[in-house]
C-alpha atoms as a PDB file:
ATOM      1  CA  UNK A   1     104.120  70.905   0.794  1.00  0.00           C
ATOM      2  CA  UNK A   2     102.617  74.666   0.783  1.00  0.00           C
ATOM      3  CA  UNK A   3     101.907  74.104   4.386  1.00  0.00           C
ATOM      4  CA  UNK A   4     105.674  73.407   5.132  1.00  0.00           C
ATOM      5  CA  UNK A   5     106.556  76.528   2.611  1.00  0.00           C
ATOM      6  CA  UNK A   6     104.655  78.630   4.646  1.00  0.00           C
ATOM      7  CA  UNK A   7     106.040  77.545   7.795  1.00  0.00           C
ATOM      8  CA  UNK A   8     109.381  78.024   6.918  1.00  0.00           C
ATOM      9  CA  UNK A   9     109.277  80.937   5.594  1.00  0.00           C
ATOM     10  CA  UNK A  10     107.365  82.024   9.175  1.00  0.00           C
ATOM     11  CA  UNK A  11     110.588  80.883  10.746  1.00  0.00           C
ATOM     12  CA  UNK A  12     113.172  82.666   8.395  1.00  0.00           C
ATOM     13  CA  UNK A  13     110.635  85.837   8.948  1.00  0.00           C
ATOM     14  CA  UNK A  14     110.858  85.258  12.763  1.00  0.00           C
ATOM     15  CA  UNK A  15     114.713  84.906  12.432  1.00  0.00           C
ATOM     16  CA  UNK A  16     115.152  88.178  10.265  1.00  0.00           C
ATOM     17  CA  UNK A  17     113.207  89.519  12.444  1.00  0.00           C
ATOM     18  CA  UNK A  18     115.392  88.691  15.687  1.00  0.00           C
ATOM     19  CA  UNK A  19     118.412  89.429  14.288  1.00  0.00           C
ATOM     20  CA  UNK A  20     116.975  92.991  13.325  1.00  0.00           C
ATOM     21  CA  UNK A  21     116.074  93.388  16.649  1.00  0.00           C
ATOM     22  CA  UNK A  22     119.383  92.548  18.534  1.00  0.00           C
ATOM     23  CA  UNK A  23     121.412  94.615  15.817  1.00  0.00           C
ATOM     24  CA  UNK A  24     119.045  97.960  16.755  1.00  0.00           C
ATOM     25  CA  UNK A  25     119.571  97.225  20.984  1.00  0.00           C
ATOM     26  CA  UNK A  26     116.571  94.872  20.999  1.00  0.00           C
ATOM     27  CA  UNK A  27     116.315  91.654  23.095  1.00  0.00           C
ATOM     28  CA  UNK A  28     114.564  88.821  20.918  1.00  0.00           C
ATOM     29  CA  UNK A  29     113.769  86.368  23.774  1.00  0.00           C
ATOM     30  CA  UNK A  30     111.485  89.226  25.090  1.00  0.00           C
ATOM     31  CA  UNK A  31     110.445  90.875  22.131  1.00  0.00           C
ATOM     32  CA  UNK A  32     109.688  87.972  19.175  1.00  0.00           C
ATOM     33  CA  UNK A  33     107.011  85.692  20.469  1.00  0.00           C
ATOM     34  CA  UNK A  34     108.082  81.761  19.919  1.00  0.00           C
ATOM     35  CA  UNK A  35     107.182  80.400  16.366  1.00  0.00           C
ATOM     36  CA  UNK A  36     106.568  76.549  15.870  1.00  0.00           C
ATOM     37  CA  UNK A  37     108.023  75.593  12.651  1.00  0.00           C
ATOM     38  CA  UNK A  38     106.179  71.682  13.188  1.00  0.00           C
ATOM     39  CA  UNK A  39     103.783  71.618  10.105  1.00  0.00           C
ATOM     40  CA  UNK A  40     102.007  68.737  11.864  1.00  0.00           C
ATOM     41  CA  UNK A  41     100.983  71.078  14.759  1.00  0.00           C
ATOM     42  CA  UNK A  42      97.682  73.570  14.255  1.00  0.00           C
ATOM     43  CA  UNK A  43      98.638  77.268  14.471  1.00  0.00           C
ATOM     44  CA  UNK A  44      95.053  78.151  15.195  1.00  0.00           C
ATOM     45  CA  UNK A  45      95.194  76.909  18.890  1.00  0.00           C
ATOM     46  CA  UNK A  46      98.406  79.008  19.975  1.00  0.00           C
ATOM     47  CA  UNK A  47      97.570  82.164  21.250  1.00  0.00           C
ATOM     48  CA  UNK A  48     101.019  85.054  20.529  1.00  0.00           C
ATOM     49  CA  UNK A  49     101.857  87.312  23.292  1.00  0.00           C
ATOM     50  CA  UNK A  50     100.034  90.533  23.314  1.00  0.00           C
ATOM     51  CA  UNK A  51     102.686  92.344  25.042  1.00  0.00           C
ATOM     52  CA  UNK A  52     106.778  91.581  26.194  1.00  0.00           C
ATOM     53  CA  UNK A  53     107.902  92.239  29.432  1.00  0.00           C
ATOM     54  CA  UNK A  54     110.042  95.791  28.506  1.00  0.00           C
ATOM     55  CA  UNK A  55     106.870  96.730  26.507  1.00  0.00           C
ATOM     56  CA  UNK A  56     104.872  96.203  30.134  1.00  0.00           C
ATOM     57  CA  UNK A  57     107.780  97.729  32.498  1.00  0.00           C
ATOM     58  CA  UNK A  58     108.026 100.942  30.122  1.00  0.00           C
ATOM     59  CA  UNK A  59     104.181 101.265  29.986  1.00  0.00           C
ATOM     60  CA  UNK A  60     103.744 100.719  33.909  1.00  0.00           C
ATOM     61  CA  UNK A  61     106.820 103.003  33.814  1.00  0.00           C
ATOM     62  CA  UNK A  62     104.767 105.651  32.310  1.00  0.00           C
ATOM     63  CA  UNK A  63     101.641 105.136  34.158  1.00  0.00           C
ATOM     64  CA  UNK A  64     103.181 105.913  37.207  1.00  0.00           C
ATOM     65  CA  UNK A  65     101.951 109.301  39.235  1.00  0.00           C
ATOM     66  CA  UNK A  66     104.499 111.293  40.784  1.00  0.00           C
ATOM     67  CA  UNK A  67     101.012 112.067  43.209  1.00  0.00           C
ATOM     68  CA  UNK A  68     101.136 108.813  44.390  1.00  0.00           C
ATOM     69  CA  UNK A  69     104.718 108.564  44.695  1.00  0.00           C
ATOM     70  CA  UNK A  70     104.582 111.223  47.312  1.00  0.00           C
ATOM     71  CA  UNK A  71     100.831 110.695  49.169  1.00  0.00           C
ATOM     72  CA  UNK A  72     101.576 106.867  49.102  1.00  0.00           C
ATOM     73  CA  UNK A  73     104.994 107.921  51.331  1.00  0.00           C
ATOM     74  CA  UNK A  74     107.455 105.847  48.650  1.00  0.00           C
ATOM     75  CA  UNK A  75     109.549 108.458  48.459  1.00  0.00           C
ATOM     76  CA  UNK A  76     110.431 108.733  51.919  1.00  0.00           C
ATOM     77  CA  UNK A  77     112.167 105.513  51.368  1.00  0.00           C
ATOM     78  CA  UNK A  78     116.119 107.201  50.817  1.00  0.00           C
ATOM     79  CA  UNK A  79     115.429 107.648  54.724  1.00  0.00           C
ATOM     80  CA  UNK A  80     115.068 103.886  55.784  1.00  0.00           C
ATOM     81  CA  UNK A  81     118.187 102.615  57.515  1.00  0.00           C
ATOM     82  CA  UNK A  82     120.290  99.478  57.437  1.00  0.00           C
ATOM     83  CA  UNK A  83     120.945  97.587  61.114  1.00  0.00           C
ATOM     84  CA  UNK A  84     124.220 100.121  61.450  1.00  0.00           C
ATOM     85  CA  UNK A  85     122.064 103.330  61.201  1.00  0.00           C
ATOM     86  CA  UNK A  86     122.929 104.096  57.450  1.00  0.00           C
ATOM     87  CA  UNK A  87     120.583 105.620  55.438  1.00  0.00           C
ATOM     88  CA  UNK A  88     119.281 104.440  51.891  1.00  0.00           C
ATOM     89  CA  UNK A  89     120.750 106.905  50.306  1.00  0.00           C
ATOM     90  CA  UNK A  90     123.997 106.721  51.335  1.00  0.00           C
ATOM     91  CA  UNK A  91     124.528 104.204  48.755  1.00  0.00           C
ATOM     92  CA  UNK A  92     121.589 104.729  46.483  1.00  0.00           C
ATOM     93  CA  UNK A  93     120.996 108.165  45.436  1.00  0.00           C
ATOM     94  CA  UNK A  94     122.692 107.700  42.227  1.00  0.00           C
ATOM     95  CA  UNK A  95     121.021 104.739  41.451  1.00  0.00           C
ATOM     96  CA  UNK A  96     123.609 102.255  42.294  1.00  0.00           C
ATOM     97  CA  UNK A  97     122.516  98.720  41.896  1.00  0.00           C
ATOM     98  CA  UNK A  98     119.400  99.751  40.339  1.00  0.00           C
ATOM     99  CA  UNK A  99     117.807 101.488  43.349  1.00  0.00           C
ATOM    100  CA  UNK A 100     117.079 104.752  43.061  1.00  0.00           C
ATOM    101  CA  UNK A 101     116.376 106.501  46.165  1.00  0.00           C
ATOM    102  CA  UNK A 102     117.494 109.992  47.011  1.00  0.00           C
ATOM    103  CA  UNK A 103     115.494 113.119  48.957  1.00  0.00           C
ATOM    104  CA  UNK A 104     115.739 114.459  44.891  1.00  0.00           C
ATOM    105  CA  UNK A 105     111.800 113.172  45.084  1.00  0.00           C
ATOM    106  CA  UNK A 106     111.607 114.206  41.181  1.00  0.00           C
ATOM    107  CA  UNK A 107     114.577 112.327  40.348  1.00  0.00           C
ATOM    108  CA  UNK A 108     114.285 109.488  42.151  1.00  0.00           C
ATOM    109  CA  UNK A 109     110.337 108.774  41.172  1.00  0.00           C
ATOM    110  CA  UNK A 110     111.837 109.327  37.276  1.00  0.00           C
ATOM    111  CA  UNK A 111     114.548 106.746  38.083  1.00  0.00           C
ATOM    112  CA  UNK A 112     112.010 104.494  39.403  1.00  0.00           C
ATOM    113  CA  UNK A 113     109.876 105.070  36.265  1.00  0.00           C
ATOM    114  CA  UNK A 114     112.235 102.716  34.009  1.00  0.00           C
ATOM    115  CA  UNK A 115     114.893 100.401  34.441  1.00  0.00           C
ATOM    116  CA  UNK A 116     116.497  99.289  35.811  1.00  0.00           C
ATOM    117  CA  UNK A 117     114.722 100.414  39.010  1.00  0.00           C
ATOM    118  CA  UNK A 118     111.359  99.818  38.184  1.00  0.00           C
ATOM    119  CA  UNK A 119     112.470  96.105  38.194  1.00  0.00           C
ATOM    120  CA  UNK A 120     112.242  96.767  42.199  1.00  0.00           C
ATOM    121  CA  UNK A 121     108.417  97.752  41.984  1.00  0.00           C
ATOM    122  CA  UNK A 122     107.354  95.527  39.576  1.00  0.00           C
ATOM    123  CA  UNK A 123     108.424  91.857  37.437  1.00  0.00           C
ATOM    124  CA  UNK A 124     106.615  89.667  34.966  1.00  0.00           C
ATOM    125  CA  UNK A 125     105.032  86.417  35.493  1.00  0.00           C
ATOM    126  CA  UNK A 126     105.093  83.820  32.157  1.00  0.00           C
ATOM    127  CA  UNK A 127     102.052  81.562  31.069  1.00  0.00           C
ATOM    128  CA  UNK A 128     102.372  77.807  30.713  1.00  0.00           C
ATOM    129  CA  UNK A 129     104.490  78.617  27.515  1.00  0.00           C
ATOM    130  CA  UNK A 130     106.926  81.036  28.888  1.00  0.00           C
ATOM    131  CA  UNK A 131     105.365  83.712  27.284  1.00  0.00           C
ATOM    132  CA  UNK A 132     104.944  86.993  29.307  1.00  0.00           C
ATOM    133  CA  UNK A 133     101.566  87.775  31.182  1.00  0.00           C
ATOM    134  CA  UNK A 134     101.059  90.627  33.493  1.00  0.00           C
ATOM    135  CA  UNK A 135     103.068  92.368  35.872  1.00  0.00           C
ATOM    136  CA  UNK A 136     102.896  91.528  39.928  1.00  0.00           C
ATOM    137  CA  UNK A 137     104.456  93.416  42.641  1.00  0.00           C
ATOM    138  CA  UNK A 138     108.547  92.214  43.044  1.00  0.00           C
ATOM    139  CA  UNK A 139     108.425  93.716  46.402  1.00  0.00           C
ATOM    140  CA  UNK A 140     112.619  94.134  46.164  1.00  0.00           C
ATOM    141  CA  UNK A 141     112.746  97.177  48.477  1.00  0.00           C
ATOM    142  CA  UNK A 142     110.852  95.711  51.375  1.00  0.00           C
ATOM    143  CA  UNK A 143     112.875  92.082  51.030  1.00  0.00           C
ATOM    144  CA  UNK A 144     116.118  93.133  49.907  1.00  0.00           C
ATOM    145  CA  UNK A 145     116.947  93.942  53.645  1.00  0.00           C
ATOM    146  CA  UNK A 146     116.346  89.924  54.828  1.00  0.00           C
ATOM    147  CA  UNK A 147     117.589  88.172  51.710  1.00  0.00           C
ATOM    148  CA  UNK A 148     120.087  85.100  53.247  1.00  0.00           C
ATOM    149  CA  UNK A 149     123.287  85.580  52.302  1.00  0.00           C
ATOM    150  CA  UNK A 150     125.805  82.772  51.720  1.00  0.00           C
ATOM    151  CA  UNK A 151     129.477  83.134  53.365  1.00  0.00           C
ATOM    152  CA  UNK A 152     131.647  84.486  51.308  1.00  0.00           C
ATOM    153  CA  UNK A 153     129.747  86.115  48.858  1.00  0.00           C
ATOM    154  CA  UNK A 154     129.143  90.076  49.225  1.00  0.00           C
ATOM    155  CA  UNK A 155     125.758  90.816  50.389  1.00  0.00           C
ATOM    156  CA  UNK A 156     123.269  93.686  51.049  1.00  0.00           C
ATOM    157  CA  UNK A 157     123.422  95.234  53.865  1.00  0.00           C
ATOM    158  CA  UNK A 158     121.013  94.008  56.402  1.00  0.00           C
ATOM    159  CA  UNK A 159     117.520  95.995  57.009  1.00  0.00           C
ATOM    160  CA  UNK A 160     113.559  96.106  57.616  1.00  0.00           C
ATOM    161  CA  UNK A 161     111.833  98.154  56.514  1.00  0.00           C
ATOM    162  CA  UNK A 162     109.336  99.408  59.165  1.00  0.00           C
ATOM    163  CA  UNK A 163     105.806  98.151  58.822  1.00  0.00           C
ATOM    164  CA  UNK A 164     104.531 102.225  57.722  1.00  0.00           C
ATOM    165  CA  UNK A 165     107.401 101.942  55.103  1.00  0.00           C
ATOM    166  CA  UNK A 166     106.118  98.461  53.924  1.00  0.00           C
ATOM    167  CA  UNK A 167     102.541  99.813  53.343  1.00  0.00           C
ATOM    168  CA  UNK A 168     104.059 102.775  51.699  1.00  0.00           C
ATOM    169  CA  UNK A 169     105.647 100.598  49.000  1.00  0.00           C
ATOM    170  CA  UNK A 170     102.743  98.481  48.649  1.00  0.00           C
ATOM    171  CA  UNK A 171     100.448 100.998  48.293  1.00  0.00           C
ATOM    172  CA  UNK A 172     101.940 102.603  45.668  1.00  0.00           C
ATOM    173  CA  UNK A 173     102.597  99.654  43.350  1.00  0.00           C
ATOM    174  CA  UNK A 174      99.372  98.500  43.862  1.00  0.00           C
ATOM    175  CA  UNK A 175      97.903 101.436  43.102  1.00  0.00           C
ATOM    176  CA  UNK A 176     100.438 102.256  39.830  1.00  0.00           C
ATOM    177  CA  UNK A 177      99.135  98.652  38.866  1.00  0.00           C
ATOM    178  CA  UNK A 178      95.852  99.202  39.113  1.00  0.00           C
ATOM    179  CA  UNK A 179      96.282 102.463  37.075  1.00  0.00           C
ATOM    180  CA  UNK A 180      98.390 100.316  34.470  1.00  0.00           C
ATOM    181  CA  UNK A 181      95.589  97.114  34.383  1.00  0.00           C
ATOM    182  CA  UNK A 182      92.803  99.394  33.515  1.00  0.00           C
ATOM    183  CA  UNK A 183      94.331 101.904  31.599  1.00  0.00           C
ATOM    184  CA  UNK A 184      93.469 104.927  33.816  1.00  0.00           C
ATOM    185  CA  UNK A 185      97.017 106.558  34.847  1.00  0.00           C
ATOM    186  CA  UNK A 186      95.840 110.415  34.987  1.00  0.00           C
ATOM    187  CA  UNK A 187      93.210 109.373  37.355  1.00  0.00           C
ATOM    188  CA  UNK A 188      93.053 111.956  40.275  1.00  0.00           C
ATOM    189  CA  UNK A 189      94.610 109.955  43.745  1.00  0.00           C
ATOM    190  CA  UNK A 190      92.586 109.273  46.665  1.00  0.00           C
ATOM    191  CA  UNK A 191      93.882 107.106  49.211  1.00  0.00           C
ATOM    192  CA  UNK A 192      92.518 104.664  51.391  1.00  0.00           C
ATOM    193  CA  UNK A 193      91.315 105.411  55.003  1.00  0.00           C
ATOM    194  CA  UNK A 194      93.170 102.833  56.895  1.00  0.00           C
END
Protein backbone atom coordinates (compact mmCIF):
# COMPACT_ATOMS: atom_id res chain seq x y z
CA UNK A 1 0.00 0.00 0.00
CA UNK A 2 2.98 2.63 0.79
CA UNK A 3 4.54 1.39 -2.34
CA UNK A 4 1.41 2.42 -4.43
CA UNK A 5 1.28 5.86 -2.20
CA UNK A 6 4.51 6.61 -3.28
CA UNK A 7 3.97 5.93 -6.78
CA UNK A 8 1.17 7.98 -7.13
CA UNK A 9 2.16 10.65 -5.67
CA UNK A 10 5.46 10.32 -8.25
CA UNK A 11 2.85 10.61 -10.94
CA UNK A 12 0.77 13.64 -9.56
CA UNK A 13 4.51 15.21 -8.96
CA UNK A 14 5.38 14.36 -12.63
CA UNK A 15 1.96 15.86 -13.73
CA UNK A 16 2.39 19.19 -11.65
CA UNK A 17 5.35 19.23 -12.90
CA UNK A 18 4.31 19.13 -16.76
CA UNK A 19 1.71 21.32 -16.49
CA UNK A 20 4.22 23.92 -14.84
CA UNK A 21 6.29 23.47 -17.59
CA UNK A 22 3.85 24.03 -20.59
CA UNK A 23 2.23 27.09 -18.65
CA UNK A 24 6.05 28.85 -18.46
CA UNK A 25 6.74 27.96 -22.63
CA UNK A 26 8.08 24.50 -21.72
CA UNK A 27 7.51 21.31 -23.79
CA UNK A 28 6.85 18.26 -21.32
CA UNK A 29 7.34 15.41 -23.86
CA UNK A 30 10.99 16.73 -24.08
CA UNK A 31 11.58 18.04 -20.84
CA UNK A 32 9.82 15.48 -18.01
CA UNK A 33 11.37 12.09 -18.40
CA UNK A 34 8.47 9.18 -18.53
CA UNK A 35 7.34 7.98 -14.98
CA UNK A 36 5.86 4.36 -14.55
CA UNK A 37 3.12 4.56 -12.14
CA UNK A 38 2.97 0.20 -12.23
CA UNK A 39 3.83 -0.60 -8.50
CA UNK A 40 4.53 -4.15 -9.69
CA UNK A 41 7.46 -2.89 -11.87
CA UNK A 42 11.14 -2.15 -10.06
CA UNK A 43 12.16 1.52 -10.36
CA UNK A 44 15.74 0.57 -9.69
CA UNK A 45 16.32 -0.88 -13.26
CA UNK A 46 15.07 2.31 -15.29
CA UNK A 47 17.67 4.56 -15.97
CA UNK A 48 15.97 8.78 -16.35
CA UNK A 49 17.30 10.83 -19.08
CA UNK A 50 20.30 12.83 -18.23
CA UNK A 51 19.58 15.45 -20.68
CA UNK A 52 16.30 16.52 -23.27
CA UNK A 53 16.81 17.24 -26.64
CA UNK A 54 16.41 21.46 -26.32
CA UNK A 55 18.74 21.06 -23.26
CA UNK A 56 21.37 19.26 -25.95
CA UNK A 57 20.54 21.67 -29.10
CA UNK A 58 21.02 24.89 -26.76
CA UNK A 59 24.25 23.42 -25.24
CA UNK A 60 25.71 22.29 -28.77
CA UNK A 61 24.25 25.73 -29.64
CA UNK A 62 26.63 27.29 -27.33
CA UNK A 63 29.57 25.19 -27.96
CA UNK A 64 29.74 26.23 -31.30
CA UNK A 65 33.03 28.42 -32.53
CA UNK A 66 32.42 31.16 -34.76
CA UNK A 67 36.46 29.97 -35.72
CA UNK A 68 35.24 27.02 -37.07
CA UNK A 69 32.32 28.41 -38.66
CA UNK A 70 34.58 30.39 -40.87
CA UNK A 71 38.02 27.99 -41.29
CA UNK A 72 35.60 24.97 -41.74
CA UNK A 73 34.09 27.21 -44.98
CA UNK A 74 30.19 26.82 -43.50
CA UNK A 75 29.64 30.10 -43.90
CA UNK A 76 30.25 30.35 -47.42
CA UNK A 77 27.14 28.37 -47.74
CA UNK A 78 24.52 31.73 -48.53
CA UNK A 79 26.64 31.36 -51.89
CA UNK A 80 25.54 27.76 -53.00
CA UNK A 81 23.01 27.87 -55.81
CA UNK A 82 19.80 26.08 -56.69
CA UNK A 83 19.66 24.29 -60.47
CA UNK A 84 18.30 27.98 -61.80
CA UNK A 85 21.47 29.85 -60.58
CA UNK A 86 19.82 31.36 -57.35
CA UNK A 87 21.75 31.85 -54.54
CA UNK A 88 21.03 30.62 -50.84
CA UNK A 89 20.44 33.65 -49.73
CA UNK A 90 18.07 34.86 -51.87
CA UNK A 91 15.57 33.18 -49.82
CA UNK A 92 17.42 32.56 -46.62
CA UNK A 93 19.15 35.44 -45.21
CA UNK A 94 16.44 36.17 -42.85
CA UNK A 95 16.15 32.89 -41.73
CA UNK A 96 13.17 31.79 -43.60
CA UNK A 97 12.27 28.22 -43.07
CA UNK A 98 14.75 27.88 -40.43
CA UNK A 99 17.90 28.33 -42.55
CA UNK A 100 19.92 30.91 -41.81
CA UNK A 101 22.38 31.77 -44.34
CA UNK A 102 23.40 35.26 -45.30
CA UNK A 103 27.16 36.87 -46.19
CA UNK A 104 26.18 38.64 -42.41
CA UNK A 105 28.85 35.67 -41.26
CA UNK A 106 28.14 36.94 -37.49
CA UNK A 107 24.56 36.75 -37.90
CA UNK A 108 24.09 33.90 -39.65
CA UNK A 109 26.63 31.58 -37.37
CA UNK A 110 24.32 33.20 -34.25
CA UNK A 111 21.19 32.08 -36.14
CA UNK A 112 22.65 28.77 -36.60
CA UNK A 113 23.57 28.67 -32.88
CA UNK A 114 19.77 27.93 -31.78
CA UNK A 115 16.68 27.06 -33.28
CA UNK A 116 15.33 26.66 -35.21
CA UNK A 117 18.40 26.47 -37.48
CA UNK A 118 20.57 24.50 -35.54
CA UNK A 119 17.93 21.73 -36.19
CA UNK A 120 19.81 21.75 -39.79
CA UNK A 121 23.31 20.89 -38.16
CA UNK A 122 22.30 18.72 -35.68
CA UNK A 123 18.97 16.22 -34.31
CA UNK A 124 18.57 13.75 -31.50
CA UNK A 125 18.51 10.10 -31.64
CA UNK A 126 16.09 8.22 -28.72
CA UNK A 127 17.13 4.96 -26.76
CA UNK A 128 14.99 1.84 -26.79
CA UNK A 129 12.54 3.89 -24.52
CA UNK A 130 12.17 6.98 -26.51
CA UNK A 131 14.14 8.81 -24.29
CA UNK A 132 16.72 11.27 -25.81
CA UNK A 133 20.48 10.20 -26.29
CA UNK A 134 23.02 12.21 -28.08
CA UNK A 135 23.03 14.40 -30.90
CA UNK A 136 24.18 13.11 -34.67
CA UNK A 137 24.73 15.18 -37.63
CA UNK A 138 20.98 15.95 -39.55
CA UNK A 139 22.94 16.83 -42.54
CA UNK A 140 19.64 19.15 -43.79
CA UNK A 141 21.77 21.62 -45.79
CA UNK A 142 23.62 19.13 -47.91
CA UNK A 143 20.16 16.90 -48.55
CA UNK A 144 17.62 19.44 -48.60
CA UNK A 145 18.62 20.10 -52.32
CA UNK A 146 17.64 16.15 -53.47
CA UNK A 147 14.73 15.53 -51.12
CA UNK A 148 11.79 13.80 -53.65
CA UNK A 149 9.08 15.79 -53.89
CA UNK A 150 5.52 14.54 -54.43
CA UNK A 151 3.27 16.36 -57.25
CA UNK A 152 1.43 18.78 -56.03
CA UNK A 153 2.89 19.62 -52.96
CA UNK A 154 5.36 22.80 -52.83
CA UNK A 155 8.87 21.76 -52.65
CA UNK A 156 12.46 23.07 -52.19
CA UNK A 157 14.04 24.18 -54.76
CA UNK A 158 16.30 21.71 -56.34
CA UNK A 159 20.28 21.79 -55.53
CA UNK A 160 23.76 20.00 -54.67
CA UNK A 161 25.74 21.14 -52.89
CA UNK A 162 29.28 20.79 -54.38
CA UNK A 163 31.44 18.11 -52.88
CA UNK A 164 34.00 21.24 -51.13
CA UNK A 165 30.63 22.61 -49.74
CA UNK A 166 29.64 19.09 -48.41
CA UNK A 167 32.98 18.71 -46.50
CA UNK A 168 32.56 22.20 -45.32
CA UNK A 169 29.32 21.32 -43.51
CA UNK A 170 30.57 18.16 -42.28
CA UNK A 171 33.49 19.37 -40.97
CA UNK A 172 32.12 21.77 -38.95
CA UNK A 173 29.41 19.74 -37.22
CA UNK A 174 31.67 17.19 -36.62
CA UNK A 175 33.97 19.19 -35.19
CA UNK A 176 31.16 21.45 -33.00
CA UNK A 177 30.20 17.79 -31.87
CA UNK A 178 33.22 16.74 -30.89
CA UNK A 179 33.69 20.04 -28.93
CA UNK A 180 30.07 19.42 -27.40
CA UNK A 181 30.82 15.32 -26.52
CA UNK A 182 33.85 16.15 -24.57
CA UNK A 183 33.12 19.28 -23.17
CA UNK A 184 36.00 21.30 -24.73
CA UNK A 185 34.24 24.24 -26.85
CA UNK A 186 37.05 27.09 -26.31
CA UNK A 187 39.52 24.69 -27.64
CA UNK A 188 41.87 26.56 -30.14
CA UNK A 189 40.86 25.11 -34.06
CA UNK A 190 43.20 23.25 -36.10
CA UNK A 191 42.01 21.64 -39.07
CA UNK A 192 42.73 18.61 -40.77
CA UNK A 193 45.30 18.30 -43.66
CA UNK A 194 43.24 16.66 -46.25
Amino acid sequence: MQDRLSQLRLAASAALLSMLLAACGGDPELSAPPIDTDPYTSTDAQEEPTETLQAALADFGSCMSIEVWVKSGIYKLYKAEDLQNTQCQACHSDNTGGAALSEDVVWAFKKNQVLPSVMRLVTGTVDDRGNFKTLVPSNRYIDKGIDPCLPGESCHPKYSLPAVMQRSVATFVEESLNRWKSDNCHAPYVPSED
